[in-house]
Protein backbone atom coordinates (compact mmCIF):
# COMPACT_ATOMS: atom_id res chain seq x y z
CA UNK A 1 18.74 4.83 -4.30
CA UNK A 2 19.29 6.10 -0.20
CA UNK A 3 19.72 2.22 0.18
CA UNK A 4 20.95 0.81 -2.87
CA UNK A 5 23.84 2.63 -3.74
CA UNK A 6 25.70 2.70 -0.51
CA UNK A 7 24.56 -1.38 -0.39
CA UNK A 8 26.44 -1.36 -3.90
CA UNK A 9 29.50 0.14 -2.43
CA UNK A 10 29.52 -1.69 0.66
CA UNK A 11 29.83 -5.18 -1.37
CA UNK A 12 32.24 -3.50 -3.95
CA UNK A 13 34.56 -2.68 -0.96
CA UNK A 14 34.45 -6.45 0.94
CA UNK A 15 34.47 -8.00 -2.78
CA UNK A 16 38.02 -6.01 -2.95
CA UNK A 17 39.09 -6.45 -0.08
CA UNK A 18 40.10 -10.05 -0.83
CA UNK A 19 43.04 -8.82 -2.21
CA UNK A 20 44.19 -7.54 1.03
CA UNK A 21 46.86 -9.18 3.52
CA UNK A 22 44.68 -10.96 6.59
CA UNK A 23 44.96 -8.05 8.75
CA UNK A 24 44.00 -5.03 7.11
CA UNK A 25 41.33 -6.92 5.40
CA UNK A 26 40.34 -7.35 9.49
CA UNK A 27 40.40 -4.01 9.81
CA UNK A 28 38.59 -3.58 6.48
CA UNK A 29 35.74 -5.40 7.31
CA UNK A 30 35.65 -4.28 10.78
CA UNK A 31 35.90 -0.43 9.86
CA UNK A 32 32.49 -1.19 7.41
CA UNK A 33 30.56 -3.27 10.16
CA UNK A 34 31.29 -0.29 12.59
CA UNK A 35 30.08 2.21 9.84
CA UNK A 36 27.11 -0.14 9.32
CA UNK A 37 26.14 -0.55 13.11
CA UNK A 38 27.06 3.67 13.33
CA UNK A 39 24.43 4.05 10.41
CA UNK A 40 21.68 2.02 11.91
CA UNK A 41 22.28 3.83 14.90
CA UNK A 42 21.64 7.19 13.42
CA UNK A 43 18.48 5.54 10.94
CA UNK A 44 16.62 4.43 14.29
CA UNK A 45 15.20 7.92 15.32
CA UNK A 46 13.42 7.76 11.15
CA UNK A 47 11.73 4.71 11.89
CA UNK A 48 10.73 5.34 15.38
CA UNK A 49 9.88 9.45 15.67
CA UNK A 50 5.99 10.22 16.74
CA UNK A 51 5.70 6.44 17.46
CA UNK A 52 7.49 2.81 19.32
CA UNK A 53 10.76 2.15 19.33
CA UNK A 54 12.06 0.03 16.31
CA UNK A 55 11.96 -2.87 18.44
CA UNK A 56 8.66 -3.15 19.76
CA UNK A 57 7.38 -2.27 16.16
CA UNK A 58 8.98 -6.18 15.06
CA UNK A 59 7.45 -7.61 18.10
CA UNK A 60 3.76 -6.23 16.77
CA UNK A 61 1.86 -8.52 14.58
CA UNK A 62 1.09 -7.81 11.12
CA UNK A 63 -2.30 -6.56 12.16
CA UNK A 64 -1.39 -4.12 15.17
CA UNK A 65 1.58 -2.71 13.16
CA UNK A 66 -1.30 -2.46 10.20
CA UNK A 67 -3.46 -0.41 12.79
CA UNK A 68 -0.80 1.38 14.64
CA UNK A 69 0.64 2.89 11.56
CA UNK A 70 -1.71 4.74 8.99
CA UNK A 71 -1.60 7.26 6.42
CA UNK A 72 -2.99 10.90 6.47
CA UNK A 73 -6.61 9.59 6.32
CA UNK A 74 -8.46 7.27 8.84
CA UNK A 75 -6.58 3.79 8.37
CA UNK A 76 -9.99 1.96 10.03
CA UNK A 77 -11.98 3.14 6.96
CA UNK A 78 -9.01 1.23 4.62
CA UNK A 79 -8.94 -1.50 6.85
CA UNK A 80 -12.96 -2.30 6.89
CA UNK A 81 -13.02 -1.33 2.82
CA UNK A 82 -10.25 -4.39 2.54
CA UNK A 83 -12.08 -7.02 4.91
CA UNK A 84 -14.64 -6.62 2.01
CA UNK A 85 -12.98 -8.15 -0.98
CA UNK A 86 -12.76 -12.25 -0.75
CA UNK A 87 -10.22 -14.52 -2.32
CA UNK A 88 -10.48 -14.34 -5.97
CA UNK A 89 -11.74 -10.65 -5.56
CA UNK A 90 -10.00 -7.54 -6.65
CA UNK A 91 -9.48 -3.66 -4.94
CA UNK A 92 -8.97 -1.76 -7.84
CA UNK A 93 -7.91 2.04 -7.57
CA UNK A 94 -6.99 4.55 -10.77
CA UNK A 95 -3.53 6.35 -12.03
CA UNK A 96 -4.56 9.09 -9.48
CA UNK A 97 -5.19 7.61 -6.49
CA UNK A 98 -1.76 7.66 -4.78
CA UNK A 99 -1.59 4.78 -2.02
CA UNK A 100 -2.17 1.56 -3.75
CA UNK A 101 -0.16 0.29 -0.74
CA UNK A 102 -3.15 0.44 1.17
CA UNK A 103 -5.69 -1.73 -0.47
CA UNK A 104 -3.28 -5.33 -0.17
CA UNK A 105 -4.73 -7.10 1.92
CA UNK A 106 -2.12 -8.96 4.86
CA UNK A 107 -2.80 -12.70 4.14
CA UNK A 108 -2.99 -12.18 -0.12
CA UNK A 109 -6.49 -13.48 -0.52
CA UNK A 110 -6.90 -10.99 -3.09
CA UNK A 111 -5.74 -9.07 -6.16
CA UNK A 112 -5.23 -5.03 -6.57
CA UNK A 113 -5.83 -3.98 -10.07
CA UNK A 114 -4.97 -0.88 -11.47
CA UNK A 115 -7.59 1.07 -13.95
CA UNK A 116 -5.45 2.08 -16.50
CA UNK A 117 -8.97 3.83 -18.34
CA UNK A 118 -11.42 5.56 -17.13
CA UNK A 119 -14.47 3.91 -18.84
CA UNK A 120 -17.29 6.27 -20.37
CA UNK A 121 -19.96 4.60 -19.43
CA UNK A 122 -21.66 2.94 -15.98
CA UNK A 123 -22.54 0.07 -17.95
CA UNK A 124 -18.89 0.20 -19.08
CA UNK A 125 -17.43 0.26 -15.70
CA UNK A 126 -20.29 -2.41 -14.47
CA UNK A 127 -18.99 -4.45 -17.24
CA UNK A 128 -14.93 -3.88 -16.45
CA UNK A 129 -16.05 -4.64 -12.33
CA UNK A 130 -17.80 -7.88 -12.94
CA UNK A 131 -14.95 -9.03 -15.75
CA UNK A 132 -12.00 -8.44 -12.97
CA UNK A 133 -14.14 -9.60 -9.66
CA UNK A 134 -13.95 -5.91 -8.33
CA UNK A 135 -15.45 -5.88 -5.02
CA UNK A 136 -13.96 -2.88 -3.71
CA UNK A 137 -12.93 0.80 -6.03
CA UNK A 138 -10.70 3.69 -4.87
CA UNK A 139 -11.04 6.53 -7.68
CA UNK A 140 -9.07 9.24 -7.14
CA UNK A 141 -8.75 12.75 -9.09
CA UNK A 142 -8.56 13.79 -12.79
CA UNK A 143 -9.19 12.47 -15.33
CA UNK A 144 -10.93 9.55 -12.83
CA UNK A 145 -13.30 11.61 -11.49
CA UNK A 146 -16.03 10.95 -13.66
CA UNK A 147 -15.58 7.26 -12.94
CA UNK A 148 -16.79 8.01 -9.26
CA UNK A 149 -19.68 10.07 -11.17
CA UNK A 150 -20.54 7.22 -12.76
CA UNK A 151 -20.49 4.95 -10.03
CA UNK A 152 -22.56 7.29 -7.94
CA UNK A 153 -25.23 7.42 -10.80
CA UNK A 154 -25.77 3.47 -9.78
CA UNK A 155 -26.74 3.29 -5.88
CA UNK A 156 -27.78 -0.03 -6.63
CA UNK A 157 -24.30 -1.74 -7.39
CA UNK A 158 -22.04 0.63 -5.96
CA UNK A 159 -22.39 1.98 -2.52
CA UNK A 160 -19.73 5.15 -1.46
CA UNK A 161 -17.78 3.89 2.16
CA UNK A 162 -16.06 6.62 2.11
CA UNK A 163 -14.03 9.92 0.60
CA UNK A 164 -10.48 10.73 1.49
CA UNK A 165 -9.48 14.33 3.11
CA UNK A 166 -8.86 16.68 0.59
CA UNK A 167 -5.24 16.35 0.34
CA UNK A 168 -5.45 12.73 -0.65
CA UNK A 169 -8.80 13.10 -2.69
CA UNK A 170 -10.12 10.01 -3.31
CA UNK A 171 -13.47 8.28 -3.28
CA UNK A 172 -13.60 4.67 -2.36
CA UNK A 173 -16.83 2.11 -3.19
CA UNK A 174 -18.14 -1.42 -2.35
CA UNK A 175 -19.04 -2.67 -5.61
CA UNK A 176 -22.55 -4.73 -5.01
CA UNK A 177 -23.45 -7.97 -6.35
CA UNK A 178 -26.81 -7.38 -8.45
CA UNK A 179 -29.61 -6.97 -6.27
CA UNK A 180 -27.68 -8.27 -3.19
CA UNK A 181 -27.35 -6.02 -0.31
CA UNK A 182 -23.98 -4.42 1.25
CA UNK A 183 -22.12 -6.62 3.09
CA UNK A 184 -21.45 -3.93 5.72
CA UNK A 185 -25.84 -3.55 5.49
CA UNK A 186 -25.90 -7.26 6.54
């Protein structure tokens, strides 16, 4: 709504400005392009503070602004736990875990799923995993923490990369192909 609203009201007032004579709608529309430039101005320091200017973050690629800029938690760990799901593949995370953000992939070779239950069983998530083509599971807190239970109860098809800091709480697995190694074993 920061952006949206004052977006709204920016096109409401050039919309109605049509109705003006030539010159004050000039003055119109150049009194809202110097508030717009004035408001940029001021929005830099948000997008740039603890970091590169605004304009060296465009001239990154995808991948160095993907490294630069990371969460609370190690962005590598993300980063490696995403190389790890193919095209046709999933990274599937639960209703608690609060950055789905973080598992897309750049170039879209794969789909993020969301767990909207928290199955019962292993063989119930084993069955959900190979059904959707997970290859990759962030499970945060309650009431998914028994899914990470679960998944820890099977070594043999899911391996634990990782577990976030406290704050963020999260667990995050490779799931394994049946009797196939890790990929990050090979």
């Amino acid at each position: 709504y920061t952006i949206a609203i004052p977006a709204a009201l920016l096109v409401l007032a050039l919309a109605s400005s049509e109705a003006l004579s030539p010159r004050m709608r000039l003055l119109g529309d150049s009194a809202a392009s110097i508030l717009g430039a004035l408001g940029l101005l001021l929005a830099v320091p948000g997008y740039t503070t603890d970091g590169p200017s605004i304009f060296s973050f465009i001239a990154m690629d995808a991948h160095e602004r993907e490294g630069r800029f990371g969460v609370t938690f190690d962005e590598a760990e993300f980063r490696d736990a995403r190389a790890l799901v193919g095209r046709g593949e999933s990274f599937a995370y639960d209703g608690s875990f609060g950055l789905p953000g973080r598992l897309y992939p750049l170039d879209g070779r794969a789909r993020v799923l969301y767990v909207a239950e928290a199955p019962e069983t292993a063989s119930g998530l084993l069955a959900w995993v190979e059904r959707e083509h997970v290859r990759a599971l962030a499970i945060g807190e309650a009431p998914f923490a028994h899914t990470a239970d679960l998944a820890r109860t099977r070594p043999d098809r899911f391996r634990e990369l990782f577990r976030c800091p406290e704050e963020d709480s999260c667990s995050v697995f490779e799931v394994l192909p049946e009797g196939a190694p890790s990929a990050i074993d090979r």
